[in-house]
N, C-alpha and C. Protein backbone atom coordinates (compact mmCIF):
# COMPACT_ATOMS: atom_id res chain seq x y z
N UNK A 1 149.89 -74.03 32.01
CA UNK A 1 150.86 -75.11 32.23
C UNK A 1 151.68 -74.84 33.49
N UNK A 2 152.43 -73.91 33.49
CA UNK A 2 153.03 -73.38 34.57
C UNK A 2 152.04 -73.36 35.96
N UNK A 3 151.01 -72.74 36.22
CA UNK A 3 149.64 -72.73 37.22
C UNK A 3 149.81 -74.63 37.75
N UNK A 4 149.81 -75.46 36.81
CA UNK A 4 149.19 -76.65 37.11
C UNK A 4 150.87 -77.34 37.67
N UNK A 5 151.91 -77.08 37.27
CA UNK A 5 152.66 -77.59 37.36
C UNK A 5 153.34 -76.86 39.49
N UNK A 6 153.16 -75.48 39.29
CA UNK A 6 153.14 -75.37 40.54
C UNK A 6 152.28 -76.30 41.52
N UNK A 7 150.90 -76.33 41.14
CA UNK A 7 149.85 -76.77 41.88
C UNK A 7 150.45 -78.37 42.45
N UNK A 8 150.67 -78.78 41.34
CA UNK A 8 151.25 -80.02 41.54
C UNK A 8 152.57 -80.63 42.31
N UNK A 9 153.35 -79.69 42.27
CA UNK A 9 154.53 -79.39 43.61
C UNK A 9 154.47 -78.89 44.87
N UNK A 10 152.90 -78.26 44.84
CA UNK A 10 152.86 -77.52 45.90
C UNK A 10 151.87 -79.06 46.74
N UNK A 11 151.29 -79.59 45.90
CA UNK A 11 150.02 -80.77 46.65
C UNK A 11 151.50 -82.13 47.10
N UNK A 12 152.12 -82.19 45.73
CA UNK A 12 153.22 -83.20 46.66
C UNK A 12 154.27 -82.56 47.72
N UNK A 13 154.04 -81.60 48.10
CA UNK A 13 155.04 -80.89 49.22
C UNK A 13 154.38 -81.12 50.37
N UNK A 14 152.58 -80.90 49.98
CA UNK A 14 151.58 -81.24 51.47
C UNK A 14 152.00 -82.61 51.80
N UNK A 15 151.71 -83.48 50.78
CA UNK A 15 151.88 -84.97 51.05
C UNK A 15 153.21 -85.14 51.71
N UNK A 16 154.25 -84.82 51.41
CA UNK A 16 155.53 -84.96 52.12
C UNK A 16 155.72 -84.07 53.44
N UNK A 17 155.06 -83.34 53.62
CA UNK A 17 154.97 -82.99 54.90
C UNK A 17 154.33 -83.75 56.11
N UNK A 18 152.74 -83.97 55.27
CA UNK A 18 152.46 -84.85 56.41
C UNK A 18 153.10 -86.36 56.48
N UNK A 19 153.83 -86.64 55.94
CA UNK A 19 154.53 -87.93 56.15
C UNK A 19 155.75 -87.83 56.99
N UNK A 20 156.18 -86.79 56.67
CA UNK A 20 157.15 -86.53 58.59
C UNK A 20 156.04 -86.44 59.20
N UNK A 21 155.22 -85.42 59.41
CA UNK A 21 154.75 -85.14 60.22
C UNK A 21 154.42 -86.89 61.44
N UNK A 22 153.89 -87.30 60.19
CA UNK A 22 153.30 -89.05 60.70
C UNK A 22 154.57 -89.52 61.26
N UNK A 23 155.63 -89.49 60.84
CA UNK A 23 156.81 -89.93 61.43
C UNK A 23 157.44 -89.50 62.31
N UNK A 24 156.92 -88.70 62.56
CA UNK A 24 156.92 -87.70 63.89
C UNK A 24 155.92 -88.27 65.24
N UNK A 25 155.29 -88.61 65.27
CA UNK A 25 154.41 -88.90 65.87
C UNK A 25 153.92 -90.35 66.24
N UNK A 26 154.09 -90.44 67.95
CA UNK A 26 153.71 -91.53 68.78
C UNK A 26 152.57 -91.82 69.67
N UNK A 27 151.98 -92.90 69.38
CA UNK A 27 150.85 -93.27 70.21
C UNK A 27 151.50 -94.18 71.39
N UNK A 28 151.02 -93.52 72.80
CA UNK A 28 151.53 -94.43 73.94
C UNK A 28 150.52 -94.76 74.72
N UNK A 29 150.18 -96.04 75.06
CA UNK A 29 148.89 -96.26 75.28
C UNK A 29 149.41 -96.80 76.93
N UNK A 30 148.73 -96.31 77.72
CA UNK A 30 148.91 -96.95 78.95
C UNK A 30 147.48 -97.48 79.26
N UNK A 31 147.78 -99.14 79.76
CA UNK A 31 146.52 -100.10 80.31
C UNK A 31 146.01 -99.59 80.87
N UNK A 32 144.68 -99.91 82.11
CA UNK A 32 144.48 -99.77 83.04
C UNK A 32 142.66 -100.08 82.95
N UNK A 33 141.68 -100.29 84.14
CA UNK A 33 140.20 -100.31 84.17
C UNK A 33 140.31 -98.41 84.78
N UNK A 34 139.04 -97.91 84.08
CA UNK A 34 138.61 -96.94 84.92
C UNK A 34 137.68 -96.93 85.92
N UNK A 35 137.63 -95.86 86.88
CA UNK A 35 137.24 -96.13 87.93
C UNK A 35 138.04 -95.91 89.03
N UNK A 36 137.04 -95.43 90.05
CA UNK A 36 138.26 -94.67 91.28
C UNK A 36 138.47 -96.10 91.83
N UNK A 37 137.95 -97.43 91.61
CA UNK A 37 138.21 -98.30 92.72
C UNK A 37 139.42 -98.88 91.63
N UNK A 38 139.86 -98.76 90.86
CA UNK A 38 140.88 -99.18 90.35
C UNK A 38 142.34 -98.36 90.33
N UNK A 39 142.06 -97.13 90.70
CA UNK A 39 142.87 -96.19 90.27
C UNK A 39 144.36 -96.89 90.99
N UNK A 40 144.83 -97.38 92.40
CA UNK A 40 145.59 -97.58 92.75
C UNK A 40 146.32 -98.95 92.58
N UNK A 41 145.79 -99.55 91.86
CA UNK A 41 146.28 -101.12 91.87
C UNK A 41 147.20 -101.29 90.67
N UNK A 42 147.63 -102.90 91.44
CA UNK A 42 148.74 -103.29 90.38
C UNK A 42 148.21 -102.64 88.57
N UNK A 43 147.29 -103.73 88.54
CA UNK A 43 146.88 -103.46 87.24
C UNK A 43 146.74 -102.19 86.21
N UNK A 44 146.61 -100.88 87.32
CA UNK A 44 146.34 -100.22 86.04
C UNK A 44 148.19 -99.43 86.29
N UNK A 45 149.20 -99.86 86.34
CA UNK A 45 150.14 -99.12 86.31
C UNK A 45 150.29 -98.43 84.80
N UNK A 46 149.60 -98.78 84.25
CA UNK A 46 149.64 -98.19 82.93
C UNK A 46 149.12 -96.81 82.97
N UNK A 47 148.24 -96.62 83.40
CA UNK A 47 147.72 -95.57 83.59
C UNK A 47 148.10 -94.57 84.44
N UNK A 48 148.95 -95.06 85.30
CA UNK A 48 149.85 -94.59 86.53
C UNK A 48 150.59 -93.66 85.97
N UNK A 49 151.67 -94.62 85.27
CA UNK A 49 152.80 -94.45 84.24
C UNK A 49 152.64 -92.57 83.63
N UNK A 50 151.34 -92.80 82.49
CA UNK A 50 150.75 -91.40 82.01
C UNK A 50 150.68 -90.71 82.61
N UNK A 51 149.97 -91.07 84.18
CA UNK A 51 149.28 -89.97 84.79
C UNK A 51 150.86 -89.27 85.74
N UNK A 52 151.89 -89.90 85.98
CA UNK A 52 153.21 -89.33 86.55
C UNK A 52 153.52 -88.01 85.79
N UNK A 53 153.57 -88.40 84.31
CA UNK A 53 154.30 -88.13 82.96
C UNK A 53 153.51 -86.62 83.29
N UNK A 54 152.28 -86.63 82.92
CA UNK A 54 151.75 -85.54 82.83
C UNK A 54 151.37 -84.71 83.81
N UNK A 55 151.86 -85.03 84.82
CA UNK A 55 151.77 -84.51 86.00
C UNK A 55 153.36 -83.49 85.86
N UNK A 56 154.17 -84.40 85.76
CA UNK A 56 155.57 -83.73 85.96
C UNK A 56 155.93 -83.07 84.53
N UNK A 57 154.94 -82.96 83.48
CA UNK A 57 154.74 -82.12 82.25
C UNK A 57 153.94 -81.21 82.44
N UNK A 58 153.12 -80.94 83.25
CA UNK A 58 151.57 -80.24 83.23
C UNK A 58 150.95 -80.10 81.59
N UNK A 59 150.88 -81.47 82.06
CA UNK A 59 149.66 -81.81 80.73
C UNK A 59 148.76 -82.39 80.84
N UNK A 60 147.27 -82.00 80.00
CA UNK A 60 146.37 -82.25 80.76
C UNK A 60 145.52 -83.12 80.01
N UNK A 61 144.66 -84.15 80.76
CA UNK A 61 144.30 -85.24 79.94
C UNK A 61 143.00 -85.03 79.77
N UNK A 62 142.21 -85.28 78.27
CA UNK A 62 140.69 -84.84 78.33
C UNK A 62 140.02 -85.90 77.85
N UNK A 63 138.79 -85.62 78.19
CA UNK A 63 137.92 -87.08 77.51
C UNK A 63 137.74 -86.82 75.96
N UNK A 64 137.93 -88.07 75.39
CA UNK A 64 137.70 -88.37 73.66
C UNK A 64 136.91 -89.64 73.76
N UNK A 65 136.89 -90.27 72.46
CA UNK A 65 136.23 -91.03 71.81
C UNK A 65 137.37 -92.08 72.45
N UNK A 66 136.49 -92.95 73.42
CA UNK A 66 137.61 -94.25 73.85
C UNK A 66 138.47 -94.34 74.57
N UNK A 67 139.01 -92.95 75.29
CA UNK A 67 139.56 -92.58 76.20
C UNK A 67 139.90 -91.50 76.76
N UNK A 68 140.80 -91.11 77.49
CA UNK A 68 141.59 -89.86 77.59
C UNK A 68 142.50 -89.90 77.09
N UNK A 69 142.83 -88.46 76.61
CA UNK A 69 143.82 -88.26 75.34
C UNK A 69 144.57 -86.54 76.40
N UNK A 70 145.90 -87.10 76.08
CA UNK A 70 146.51 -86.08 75.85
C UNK A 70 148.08 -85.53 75.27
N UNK A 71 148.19 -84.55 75.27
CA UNK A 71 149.56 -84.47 73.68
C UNK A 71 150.83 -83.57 74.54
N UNK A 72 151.82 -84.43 74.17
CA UNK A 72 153.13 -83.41 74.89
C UNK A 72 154.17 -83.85 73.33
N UNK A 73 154.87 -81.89 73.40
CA UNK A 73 155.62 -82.29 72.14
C UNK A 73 157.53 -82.33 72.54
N UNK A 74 157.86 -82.84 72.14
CA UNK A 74 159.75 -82.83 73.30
C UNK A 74 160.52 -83.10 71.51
N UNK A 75 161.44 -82.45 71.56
CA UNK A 75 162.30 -82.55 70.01
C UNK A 75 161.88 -83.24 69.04
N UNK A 76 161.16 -82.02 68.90
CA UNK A 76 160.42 -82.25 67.61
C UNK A 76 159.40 -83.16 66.94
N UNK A 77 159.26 -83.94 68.53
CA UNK A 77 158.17 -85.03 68.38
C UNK A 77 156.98 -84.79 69.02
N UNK A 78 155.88 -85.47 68.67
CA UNK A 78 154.69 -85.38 68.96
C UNK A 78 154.26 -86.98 69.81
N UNK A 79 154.04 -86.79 71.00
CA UNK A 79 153.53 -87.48 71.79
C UNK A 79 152.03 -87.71 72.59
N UNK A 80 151.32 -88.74 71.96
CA UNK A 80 150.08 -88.71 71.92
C UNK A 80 149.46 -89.55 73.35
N UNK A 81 149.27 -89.63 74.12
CA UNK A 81 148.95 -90.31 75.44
C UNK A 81 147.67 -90.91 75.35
N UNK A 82 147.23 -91.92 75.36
CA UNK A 82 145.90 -92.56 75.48
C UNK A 82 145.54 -93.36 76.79
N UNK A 83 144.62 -92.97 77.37
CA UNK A 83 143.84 -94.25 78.59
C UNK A 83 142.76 -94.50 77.99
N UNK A 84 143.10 -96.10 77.48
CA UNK A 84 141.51 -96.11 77.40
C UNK A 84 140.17 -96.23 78.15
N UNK A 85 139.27 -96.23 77.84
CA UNK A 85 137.94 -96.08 78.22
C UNK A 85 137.13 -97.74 78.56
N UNK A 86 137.48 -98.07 77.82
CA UNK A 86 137.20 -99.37 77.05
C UNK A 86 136.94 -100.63 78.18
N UNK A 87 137.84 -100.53 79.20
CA UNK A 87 138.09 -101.55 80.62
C UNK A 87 139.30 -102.36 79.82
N UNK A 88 140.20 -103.20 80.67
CA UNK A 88 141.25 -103.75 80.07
C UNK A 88 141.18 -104.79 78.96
N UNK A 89 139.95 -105.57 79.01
CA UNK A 89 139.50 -106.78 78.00
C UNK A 89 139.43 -106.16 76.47
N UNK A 90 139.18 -104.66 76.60
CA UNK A 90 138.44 -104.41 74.95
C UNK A 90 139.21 -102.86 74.81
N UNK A 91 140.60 -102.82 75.36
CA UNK A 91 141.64 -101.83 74.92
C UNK A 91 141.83 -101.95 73.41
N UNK A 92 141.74 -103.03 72.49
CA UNK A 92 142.50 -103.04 71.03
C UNK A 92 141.66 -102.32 70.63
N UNK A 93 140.19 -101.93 70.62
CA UNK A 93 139.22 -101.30 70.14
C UNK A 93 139.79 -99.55 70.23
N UNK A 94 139.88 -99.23 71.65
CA UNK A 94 140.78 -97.73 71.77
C UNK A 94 141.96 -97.30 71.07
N UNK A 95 143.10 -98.28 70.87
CA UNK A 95 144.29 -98.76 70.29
C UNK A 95 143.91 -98.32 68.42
N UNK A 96 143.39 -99.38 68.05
CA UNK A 96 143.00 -98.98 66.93
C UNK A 96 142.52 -97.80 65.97
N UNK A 97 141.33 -97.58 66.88
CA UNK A 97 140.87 -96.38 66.59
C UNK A 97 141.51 -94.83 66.26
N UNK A 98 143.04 -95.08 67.84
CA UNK A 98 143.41 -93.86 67.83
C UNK A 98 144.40 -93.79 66.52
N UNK A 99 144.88 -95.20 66.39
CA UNK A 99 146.25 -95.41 65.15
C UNK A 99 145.96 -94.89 63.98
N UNK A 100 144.56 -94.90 63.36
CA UNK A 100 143.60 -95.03 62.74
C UNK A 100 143.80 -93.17 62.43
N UNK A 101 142.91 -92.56 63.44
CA UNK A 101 142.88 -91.15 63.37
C UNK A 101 143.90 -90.47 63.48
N UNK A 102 145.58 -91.03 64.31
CA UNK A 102 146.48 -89.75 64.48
C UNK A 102 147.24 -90.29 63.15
N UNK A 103 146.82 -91.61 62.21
CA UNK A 103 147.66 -92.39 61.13
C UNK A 103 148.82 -92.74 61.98
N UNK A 104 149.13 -93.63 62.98
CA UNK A 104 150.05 -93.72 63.59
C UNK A 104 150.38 -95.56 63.06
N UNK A 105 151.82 -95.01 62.85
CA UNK A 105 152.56 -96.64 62.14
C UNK A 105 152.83 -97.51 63.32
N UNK A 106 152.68 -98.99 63.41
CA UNK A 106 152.57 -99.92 64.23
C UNK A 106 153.67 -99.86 64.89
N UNK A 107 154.77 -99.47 64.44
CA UNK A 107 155.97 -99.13 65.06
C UNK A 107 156.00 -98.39 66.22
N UNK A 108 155.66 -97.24 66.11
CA UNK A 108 155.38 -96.08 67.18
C UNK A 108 154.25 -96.04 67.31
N UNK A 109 153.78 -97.45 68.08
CA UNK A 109 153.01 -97.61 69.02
C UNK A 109 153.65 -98.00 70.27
N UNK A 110 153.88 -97.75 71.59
CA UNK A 110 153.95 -97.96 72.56
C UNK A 110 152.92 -98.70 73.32
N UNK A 111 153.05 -99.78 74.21
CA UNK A 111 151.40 -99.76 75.34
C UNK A 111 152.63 -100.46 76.39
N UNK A 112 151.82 -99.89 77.76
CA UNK A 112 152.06 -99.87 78.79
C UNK A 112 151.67 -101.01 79.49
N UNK A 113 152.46 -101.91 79.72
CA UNK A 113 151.24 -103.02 80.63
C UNK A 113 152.16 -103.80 82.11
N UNK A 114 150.98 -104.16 83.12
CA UNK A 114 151.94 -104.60 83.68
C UNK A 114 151.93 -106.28 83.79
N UNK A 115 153.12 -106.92 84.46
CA UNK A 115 153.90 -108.12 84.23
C UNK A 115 154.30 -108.96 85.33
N UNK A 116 153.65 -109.50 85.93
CA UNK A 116 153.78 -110.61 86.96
C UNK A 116 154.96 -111.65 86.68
N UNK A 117 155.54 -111.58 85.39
CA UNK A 117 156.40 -112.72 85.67
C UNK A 117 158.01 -111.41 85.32
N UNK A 118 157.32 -110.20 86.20
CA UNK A 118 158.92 -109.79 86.55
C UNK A 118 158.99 -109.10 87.83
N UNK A 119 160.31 -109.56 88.38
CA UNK A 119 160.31 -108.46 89.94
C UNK A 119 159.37 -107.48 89.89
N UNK A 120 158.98 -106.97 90.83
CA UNK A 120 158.68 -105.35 91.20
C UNK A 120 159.55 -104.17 90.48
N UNK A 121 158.70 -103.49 89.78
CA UNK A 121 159.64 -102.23 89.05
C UNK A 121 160.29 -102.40 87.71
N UNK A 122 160.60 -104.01 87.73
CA UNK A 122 161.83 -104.09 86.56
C UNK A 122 161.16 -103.80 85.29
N UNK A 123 161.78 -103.24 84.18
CA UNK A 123 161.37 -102.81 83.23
C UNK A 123 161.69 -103.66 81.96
N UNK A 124 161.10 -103.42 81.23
CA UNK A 124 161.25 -104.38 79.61
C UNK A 124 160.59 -104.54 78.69
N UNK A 125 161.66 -103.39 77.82
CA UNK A 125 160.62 -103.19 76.48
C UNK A 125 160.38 -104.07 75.24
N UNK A 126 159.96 -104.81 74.57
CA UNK A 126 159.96 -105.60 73.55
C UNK A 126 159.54 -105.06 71.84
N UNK A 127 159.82 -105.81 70.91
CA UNK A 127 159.71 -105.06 69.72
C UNK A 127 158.21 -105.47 69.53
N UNK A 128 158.37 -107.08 69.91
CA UNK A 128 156.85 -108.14 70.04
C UNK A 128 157.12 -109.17 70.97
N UNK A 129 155.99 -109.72 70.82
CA UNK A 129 156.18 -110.80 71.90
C UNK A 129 154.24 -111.67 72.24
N UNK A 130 154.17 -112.29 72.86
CA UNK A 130 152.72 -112.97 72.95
C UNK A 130 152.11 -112.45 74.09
N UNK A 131 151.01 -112.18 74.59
CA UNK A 131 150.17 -111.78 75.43
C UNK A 131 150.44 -112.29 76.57
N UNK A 132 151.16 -113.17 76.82
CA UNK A 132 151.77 -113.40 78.05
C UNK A 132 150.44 -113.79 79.55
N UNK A 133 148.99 -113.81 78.73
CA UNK A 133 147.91 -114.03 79.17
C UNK A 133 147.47 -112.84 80.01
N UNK A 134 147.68 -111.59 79.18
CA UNK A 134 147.61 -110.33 79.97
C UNK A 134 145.99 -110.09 79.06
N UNK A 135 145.41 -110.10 79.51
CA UNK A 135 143.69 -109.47 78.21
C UNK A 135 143.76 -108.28 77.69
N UNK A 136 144.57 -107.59 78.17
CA UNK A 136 144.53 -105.76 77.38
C UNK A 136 145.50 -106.73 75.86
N UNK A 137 146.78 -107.01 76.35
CA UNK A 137 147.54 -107.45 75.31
C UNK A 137 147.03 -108.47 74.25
N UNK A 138 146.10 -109.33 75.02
CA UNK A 138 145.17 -110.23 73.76
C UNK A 138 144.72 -109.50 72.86
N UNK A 139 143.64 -108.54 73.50
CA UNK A 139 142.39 -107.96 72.53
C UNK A 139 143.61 -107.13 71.87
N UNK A 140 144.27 -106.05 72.02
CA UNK A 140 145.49 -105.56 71.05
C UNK A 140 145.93 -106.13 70.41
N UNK A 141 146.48 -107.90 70.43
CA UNK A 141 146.71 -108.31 69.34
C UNK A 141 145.61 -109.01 68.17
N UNK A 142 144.27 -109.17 69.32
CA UNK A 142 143.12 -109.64 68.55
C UNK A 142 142.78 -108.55 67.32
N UNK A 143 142.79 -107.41 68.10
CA UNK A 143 142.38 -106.43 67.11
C UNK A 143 143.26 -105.76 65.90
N UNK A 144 144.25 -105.43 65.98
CA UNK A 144 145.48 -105.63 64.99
C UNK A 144 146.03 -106.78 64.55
N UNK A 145 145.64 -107.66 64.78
CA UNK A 145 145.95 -109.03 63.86
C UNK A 145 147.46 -108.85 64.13
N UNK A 146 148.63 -108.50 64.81
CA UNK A 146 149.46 -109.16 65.07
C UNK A 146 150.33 -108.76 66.20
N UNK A 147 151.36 -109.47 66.62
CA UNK A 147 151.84 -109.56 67.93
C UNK A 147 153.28 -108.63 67.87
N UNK A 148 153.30 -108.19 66.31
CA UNK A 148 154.23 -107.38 66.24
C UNK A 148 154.52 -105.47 66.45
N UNK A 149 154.40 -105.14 68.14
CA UNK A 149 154.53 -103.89 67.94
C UNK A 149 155.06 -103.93 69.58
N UNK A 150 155.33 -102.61 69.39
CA UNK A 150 156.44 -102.52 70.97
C UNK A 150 155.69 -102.62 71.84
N UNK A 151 155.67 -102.96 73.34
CA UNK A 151 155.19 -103.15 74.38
C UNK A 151 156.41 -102.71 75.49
N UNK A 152 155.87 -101.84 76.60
CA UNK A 152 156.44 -101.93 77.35
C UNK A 152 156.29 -102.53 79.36
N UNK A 153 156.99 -103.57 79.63
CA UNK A 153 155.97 -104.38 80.50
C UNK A 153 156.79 -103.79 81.74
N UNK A 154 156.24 -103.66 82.87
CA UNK A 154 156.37 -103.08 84.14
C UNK A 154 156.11 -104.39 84.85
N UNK A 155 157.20 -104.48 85.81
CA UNK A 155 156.88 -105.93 86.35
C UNK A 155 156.05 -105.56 87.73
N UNK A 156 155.66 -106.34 88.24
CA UNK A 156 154.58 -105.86 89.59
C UNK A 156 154.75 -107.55 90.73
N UNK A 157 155.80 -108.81 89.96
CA UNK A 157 156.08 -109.31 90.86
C UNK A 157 154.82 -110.72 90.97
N UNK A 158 155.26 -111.78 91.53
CA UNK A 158 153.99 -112.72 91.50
C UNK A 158 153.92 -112.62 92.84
N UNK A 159 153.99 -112.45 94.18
CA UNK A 159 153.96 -112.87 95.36
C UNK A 159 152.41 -113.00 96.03
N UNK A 160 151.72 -114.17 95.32
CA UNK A 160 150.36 -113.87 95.69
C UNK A 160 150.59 -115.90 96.28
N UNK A 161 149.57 -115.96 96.92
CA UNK A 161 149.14 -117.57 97.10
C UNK A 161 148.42 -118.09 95.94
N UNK A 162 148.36 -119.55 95.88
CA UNK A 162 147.73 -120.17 95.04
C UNK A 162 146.51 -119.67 95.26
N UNK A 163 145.52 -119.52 93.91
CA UNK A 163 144.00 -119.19 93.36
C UNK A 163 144.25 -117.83 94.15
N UNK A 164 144.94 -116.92 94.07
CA UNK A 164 144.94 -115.38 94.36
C UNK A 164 145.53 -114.49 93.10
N UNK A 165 145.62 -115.03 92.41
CA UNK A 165 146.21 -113.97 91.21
C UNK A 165 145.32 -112.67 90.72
N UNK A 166 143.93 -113.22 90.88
CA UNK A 166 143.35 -112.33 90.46
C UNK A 166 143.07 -111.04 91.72
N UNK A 167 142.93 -111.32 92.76
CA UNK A 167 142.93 -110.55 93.86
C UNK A 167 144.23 -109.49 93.88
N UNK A 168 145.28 -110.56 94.02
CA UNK A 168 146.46 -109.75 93.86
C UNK A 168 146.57 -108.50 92.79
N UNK A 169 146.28 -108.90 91.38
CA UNK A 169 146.64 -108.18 90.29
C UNK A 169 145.42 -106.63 90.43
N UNK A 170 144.13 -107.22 91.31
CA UNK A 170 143.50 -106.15 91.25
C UNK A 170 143.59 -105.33 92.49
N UNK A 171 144.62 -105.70 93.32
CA UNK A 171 144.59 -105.14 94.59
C UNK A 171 145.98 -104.09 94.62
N UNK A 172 145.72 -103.23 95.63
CA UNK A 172 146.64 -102.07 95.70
C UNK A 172 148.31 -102.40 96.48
N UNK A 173 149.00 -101.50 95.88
CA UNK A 173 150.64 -101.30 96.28
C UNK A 173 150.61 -101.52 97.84
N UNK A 174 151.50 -102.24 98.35
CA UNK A 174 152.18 -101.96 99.52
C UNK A 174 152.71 -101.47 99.92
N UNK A 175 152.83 -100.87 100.85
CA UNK A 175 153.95 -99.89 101.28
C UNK A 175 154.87 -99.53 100.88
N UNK A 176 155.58 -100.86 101.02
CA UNK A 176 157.14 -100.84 100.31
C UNK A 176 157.02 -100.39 98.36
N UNK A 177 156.41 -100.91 97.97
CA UNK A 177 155.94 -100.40 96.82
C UNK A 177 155.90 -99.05 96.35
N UNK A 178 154.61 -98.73 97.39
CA UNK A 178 154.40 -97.18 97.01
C UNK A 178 155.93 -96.20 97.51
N UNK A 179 156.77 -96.71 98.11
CA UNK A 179 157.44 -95.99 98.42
C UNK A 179 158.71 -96.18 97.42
N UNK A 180 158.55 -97.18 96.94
CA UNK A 180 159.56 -97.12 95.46
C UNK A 180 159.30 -96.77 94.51
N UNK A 181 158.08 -96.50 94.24
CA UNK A 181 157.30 -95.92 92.91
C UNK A 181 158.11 -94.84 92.42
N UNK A 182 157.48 -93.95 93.09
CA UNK A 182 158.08 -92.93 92.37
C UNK A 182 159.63 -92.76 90.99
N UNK A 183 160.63 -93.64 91.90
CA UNK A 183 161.80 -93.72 91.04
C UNK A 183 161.72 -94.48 90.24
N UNK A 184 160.70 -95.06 89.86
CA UNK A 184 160.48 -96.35 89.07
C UNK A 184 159.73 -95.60 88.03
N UNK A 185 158.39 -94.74 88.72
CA UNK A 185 157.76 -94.07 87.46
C UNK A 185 158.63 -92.76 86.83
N UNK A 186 159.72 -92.17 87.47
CA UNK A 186 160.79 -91.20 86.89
C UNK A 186 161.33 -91.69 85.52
N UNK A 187 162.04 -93.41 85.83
CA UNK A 187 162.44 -93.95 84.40
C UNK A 187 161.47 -94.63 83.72
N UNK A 188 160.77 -94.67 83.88
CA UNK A 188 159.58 -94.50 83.08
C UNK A 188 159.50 -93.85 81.97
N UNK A 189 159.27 -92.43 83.14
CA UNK A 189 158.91 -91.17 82.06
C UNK A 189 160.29 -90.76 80.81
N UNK A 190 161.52 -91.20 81.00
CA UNK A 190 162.87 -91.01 80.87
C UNK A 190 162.28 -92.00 79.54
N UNK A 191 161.83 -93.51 79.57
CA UNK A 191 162.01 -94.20 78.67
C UNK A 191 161.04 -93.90 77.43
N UNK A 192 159.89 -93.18 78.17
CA UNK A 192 158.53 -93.00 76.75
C UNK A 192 159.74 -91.80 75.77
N UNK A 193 160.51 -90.97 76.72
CA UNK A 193 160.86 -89.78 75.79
C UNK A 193 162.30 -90.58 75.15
N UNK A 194 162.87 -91.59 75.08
CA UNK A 194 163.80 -92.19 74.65
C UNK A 194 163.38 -93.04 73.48
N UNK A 195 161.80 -93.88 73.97
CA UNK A 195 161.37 -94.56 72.83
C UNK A 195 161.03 -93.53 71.53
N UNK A 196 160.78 -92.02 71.95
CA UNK A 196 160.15 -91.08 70.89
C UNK A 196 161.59 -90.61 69.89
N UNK A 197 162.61 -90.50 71.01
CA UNK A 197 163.66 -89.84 70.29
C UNK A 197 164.67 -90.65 70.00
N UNK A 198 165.18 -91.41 70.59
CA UNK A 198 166.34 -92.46 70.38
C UNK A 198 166.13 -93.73 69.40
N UNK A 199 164.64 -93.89 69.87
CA UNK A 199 164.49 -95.16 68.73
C UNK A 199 163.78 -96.73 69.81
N UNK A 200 163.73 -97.65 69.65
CA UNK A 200 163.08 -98.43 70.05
C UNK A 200 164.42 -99.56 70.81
N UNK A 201 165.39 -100.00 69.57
CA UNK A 201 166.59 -100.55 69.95
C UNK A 201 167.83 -100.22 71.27
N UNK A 202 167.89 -98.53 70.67
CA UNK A 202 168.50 -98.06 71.83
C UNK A 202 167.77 -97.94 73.42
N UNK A 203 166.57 -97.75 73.52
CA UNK A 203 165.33 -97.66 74.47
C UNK A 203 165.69 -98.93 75.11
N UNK A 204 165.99 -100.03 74.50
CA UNK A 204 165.90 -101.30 75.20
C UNK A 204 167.27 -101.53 75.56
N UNK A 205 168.21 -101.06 74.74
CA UNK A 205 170.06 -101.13 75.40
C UNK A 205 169.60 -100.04 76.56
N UNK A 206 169.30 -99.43 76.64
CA UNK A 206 169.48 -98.23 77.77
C UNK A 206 168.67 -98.67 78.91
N UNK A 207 167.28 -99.00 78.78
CA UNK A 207 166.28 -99.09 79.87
C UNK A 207 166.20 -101.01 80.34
N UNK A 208 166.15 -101.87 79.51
CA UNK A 208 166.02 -103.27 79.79
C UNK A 208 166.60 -103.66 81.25
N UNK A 209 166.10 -104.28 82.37
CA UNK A 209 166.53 -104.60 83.12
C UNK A 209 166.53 -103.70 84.46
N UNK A 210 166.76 -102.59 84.05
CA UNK A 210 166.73 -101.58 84.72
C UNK A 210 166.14 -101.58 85.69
């Protein structure tokens, strides 16, 4: 009796562990196509975003199932980095998968995307919101069936001519751009470790607008 009754405190102690543990732990998905001819353009700032982060972490990103994956841990949290593999149309498939395997709650999901209908740089995180006719953000909500999970949108600005959107969105920084980046991808990196530790609400009093 005693044997079974330990056993049984000791199996609900696992279970309650890994449920911080899960609560501990964030999936941040930054957009982007792979490919060196993409690497610099508007579009994949998502991938940008990560690749700053882990640069100025020395952390290192490896190939998995659907993307590159890599893990940085900051108070007491566990931070999971994903690029997917996938190209931008069929990201919810990477998205899923990883939520799936790290058990990550829709909540602390992060994705990275960028946003033509905001200045250059400006930042803005949402709890939800509609695809805004972005295709990474469709298939993410196609594939999770709903529009409810944080997003964080990087604006990149409309300044293109009529029937150029698509040129624009796949074409590279300007000068002036690249030369603001940097301080732009700093709070960035400031906001993924704010969304992990502060919370989602405060993330958006602190960073919105910014």
């Amino acid at each position: 009796m005693f044997s079974f009754l330990k056993r049984l405190f000791s199996d609900r102690k696992i279970v309650e562990t890994e449920e911080i543990d899960t609560m501990k732990k964030f999936l941040i998905v930054g957009l982007g196509n792979i490919g060196a001819e993409y690497e610099e353009t508007r579009h994949n700032i998502g991938f940008k975003v990560l690749d700053f982060f882990a640069k100025k972490e020395d952390i290192k990103f490896e190939t998995a199932r659907l993307g590159a994956i890599a893990r940085f841990k900051f108070k007491g949290r566990t931070f999971i980095f994903l690029k997917p593999s996938t190209y931008m149309n069929l990201s919810g498939k990477a998205v899923k998968y990883w939520m799936t395997q790290e058990k990550i709650h829709v909540n602390h999901l992060l994705v990275i995307t960028d946003d033509l209908n905001l200045p250059f740089g400006t930042i803005r995180v949402k709890k939800k919101g509609s695809d805004g006719g972005h295709n990474g953000l469709k298939d993410i909500q196609h594939v999770l069936g709903t529009t409810i999970y944080p997003r964080f949108r990087f604006g990149i600005s409309a300044d293109y001519g009529k029937g150029r959107q698509v040129d624009y969105v796949l074409g590279k920084w300007n000068e002036d751009e690249v030369a603001k980046l940097p301080e732009r991808l700093e709070l960035s990196r400031e906001l993924i470790k704010s969304f992990g530790t502060a919370g989602i609400d405060n993330t958006m009093n602190a960073f919105n607008g910014k």
